[in-house]
N, C-alpha and C. Protein backbone atom coordinates (compact mmCIF):
# COMPACT_ATOMS: atom_id res chain seq x y z
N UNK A 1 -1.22 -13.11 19.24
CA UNK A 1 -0.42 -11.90 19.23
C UNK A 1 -0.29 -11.39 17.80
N UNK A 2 -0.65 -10.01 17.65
CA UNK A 2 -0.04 -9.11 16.27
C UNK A 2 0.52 -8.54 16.70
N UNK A 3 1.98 -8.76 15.84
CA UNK A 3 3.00 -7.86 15.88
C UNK A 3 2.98 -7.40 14.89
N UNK A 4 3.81 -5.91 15.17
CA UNK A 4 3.83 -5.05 14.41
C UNK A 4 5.11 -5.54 12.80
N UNK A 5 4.44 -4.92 11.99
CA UNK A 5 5.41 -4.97 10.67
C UNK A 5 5.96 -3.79 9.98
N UNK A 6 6.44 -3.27 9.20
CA UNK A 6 6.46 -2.54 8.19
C UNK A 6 6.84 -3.01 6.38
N UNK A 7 5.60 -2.73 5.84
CA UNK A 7 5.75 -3.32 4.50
C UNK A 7 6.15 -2.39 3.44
N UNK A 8 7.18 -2.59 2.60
CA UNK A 8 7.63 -1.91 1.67
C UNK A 8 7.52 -2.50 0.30
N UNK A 9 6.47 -1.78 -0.74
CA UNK A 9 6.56 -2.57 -1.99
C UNK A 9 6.81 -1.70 -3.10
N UNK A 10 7.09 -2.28 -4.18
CA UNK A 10 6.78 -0.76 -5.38
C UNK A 10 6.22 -1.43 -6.34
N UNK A 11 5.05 -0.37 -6.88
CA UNK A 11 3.88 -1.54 -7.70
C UNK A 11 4.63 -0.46 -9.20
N UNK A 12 4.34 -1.46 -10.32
CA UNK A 12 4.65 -0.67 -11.60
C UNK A 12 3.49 -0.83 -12.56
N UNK A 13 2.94 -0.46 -13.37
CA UNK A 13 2.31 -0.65 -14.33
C UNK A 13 1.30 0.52 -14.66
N UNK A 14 0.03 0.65 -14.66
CA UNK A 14 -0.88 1.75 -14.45
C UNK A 14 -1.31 2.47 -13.30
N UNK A 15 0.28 3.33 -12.54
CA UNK A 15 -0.16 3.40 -11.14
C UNK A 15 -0.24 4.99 -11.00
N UNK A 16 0.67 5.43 -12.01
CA UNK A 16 0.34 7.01 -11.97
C UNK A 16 -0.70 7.67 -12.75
N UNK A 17 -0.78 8.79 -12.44
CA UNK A 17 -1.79 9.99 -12.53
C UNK A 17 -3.71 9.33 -12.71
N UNK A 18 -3.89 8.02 -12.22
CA UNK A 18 -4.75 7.51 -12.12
C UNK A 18 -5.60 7.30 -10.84
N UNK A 19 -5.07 8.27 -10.07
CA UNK A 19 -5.39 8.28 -8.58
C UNK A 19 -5.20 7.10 -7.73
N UNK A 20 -4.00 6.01 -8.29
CA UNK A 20 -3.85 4.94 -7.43
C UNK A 20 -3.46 5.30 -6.13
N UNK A 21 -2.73 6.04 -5.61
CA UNK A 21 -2.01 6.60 -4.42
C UNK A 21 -3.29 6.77 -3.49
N UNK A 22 -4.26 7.89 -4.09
CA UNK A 22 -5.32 7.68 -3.32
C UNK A 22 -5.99 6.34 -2.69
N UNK A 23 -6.39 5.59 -3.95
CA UNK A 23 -7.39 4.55 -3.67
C UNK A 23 -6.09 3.60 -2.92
N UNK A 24 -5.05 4.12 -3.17
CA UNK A 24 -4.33 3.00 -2.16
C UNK A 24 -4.55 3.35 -0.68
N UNK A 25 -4.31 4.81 -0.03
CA UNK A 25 -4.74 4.94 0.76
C UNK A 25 -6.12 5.05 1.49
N UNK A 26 -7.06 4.90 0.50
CA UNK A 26 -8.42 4.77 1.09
C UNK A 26 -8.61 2.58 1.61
N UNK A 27 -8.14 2.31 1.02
CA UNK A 27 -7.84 0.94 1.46
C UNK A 27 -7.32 0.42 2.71
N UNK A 28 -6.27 1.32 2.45
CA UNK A 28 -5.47 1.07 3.83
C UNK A 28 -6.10 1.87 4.91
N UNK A 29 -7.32 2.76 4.44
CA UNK A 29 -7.74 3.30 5.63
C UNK A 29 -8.94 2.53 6.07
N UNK A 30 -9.48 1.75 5.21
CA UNK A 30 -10.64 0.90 4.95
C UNK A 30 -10.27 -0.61 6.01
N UNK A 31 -8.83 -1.14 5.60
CA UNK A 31 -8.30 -1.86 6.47
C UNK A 31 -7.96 -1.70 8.17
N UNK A 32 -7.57 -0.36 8.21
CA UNK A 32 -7.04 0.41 9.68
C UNK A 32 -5.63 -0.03 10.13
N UNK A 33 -5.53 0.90 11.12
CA UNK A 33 -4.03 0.47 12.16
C UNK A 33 -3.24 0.40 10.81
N UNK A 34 -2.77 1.08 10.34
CA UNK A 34 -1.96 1.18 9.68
C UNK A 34 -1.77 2.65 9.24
N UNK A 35 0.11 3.15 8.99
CA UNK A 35 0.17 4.35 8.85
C UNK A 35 1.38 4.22 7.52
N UNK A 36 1.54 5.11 7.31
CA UNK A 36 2.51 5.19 5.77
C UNK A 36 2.26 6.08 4.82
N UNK A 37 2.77 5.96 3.58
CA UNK A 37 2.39 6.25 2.13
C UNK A 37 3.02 5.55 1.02
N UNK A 38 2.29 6.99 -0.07
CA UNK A 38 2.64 6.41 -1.37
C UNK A 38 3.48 7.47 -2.01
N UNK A 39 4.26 7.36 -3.06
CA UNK A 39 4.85 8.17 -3.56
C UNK A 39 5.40 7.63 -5.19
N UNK A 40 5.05 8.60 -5.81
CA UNK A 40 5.46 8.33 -7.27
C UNK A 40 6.77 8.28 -7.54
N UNK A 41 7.46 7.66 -8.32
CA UNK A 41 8.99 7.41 -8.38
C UNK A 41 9.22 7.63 -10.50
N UNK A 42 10.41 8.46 -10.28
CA UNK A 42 10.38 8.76 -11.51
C UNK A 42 10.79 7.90 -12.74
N UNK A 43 10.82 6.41 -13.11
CA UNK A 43 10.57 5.78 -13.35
C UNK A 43 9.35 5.19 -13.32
N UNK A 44 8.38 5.92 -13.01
CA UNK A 44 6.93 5.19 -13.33
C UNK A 44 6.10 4.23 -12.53
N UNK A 45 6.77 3.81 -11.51
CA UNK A 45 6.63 3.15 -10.15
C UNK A 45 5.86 3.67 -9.67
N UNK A 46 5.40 3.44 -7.90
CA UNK A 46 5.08 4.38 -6.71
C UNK A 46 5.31 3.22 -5.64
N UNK A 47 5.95 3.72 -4.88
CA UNK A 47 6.62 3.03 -3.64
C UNK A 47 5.61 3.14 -2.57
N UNK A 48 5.39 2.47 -2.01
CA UNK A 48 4.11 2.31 -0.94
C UNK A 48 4.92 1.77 0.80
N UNK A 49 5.01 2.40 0.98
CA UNK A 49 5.10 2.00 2.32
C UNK A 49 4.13 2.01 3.67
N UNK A 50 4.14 1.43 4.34
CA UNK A 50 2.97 0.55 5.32
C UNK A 50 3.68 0.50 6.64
N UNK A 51 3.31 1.07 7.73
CA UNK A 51 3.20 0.41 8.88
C UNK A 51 2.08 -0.13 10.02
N UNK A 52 2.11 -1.52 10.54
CA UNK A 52 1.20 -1.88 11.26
C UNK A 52 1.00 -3.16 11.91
N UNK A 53 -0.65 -3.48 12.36
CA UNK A 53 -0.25 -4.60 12.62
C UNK A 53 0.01 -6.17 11.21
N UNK A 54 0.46 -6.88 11.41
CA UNK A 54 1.20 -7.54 10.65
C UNK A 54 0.26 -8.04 9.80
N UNK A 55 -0.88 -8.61 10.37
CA UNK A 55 -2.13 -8.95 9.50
C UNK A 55 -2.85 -7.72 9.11
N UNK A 56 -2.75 -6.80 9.15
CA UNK A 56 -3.14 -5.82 8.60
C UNK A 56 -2.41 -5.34 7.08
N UNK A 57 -1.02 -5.67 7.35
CA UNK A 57 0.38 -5.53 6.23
C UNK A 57 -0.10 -6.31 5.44
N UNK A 58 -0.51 -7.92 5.45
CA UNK A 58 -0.67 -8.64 4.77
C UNK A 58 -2.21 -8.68 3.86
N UNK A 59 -3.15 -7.96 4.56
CA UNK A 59 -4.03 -7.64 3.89
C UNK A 59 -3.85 -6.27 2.78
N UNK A 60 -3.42 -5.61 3.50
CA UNK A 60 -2.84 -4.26 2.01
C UNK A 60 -1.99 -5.39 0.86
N UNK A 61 -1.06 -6.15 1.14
CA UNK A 61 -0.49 -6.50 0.12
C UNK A 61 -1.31 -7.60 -0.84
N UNK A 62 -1.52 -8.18 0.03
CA UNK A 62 -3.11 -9.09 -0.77
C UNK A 62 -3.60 -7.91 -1.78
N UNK A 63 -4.56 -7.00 -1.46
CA UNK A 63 -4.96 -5.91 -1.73
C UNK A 63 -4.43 -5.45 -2.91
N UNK A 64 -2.77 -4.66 -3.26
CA UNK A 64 -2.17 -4.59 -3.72
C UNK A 64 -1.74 -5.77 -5.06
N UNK A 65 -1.64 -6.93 -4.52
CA UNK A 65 -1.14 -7.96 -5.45
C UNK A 65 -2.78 -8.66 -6.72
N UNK A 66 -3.79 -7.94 -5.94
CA UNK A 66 -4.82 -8.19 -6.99
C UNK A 66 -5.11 -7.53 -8.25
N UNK A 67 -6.14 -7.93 -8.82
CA UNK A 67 -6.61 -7.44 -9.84
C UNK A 67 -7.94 -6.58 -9.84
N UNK A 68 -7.67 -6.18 -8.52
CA UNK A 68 -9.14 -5.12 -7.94
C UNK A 68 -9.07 -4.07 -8.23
C-alpha cells in the first residue's frame, strides 16, 4: 500500500533567481503523482510543497536533500 503524504520543506542557500523552482518542478514531474509547488520566501528561502504518493514524497526529498 502507498499512502498518500504531503511534504513540506524550505530549502535555503542558492535557491533563488537560479531557476531552482523550475528544475524543482521538472523533477517532481520526472518523479510523477505528485502535485504542489514552489515559492520564493522573502528571506531567501523557497518553500516547496508536495503532495502524493508517499514514496514518491520521499523521493523529491531525497532529491532535494542532495548535491545534484
Amino acid at each position: 500500500m502507498n499512502e498518500e503524504a504531503r511534504l513540506v520543506v524550505w530549502v535555503r542557500g542558492r535557491v533563488q533567481q537560479v531557476g531552482f523552482r523550475w528544475f524543482t518542478r521538472a523533477n517532481a514531474l520526472e518523479i510523477g503523482g505528485l502535485v504542489g509547488f514552489a515559492l520564493n520566501l522573502d528571506d531567501g528561502r523557497v518553500q516547496i510543497v508536495a503532495e502524493g504518493p508517499r514514496e514518491n514524497c520521499h523521493r523529491l526529498l531525497d532529491w532535494l536533500r542532495s548535491d545534484d
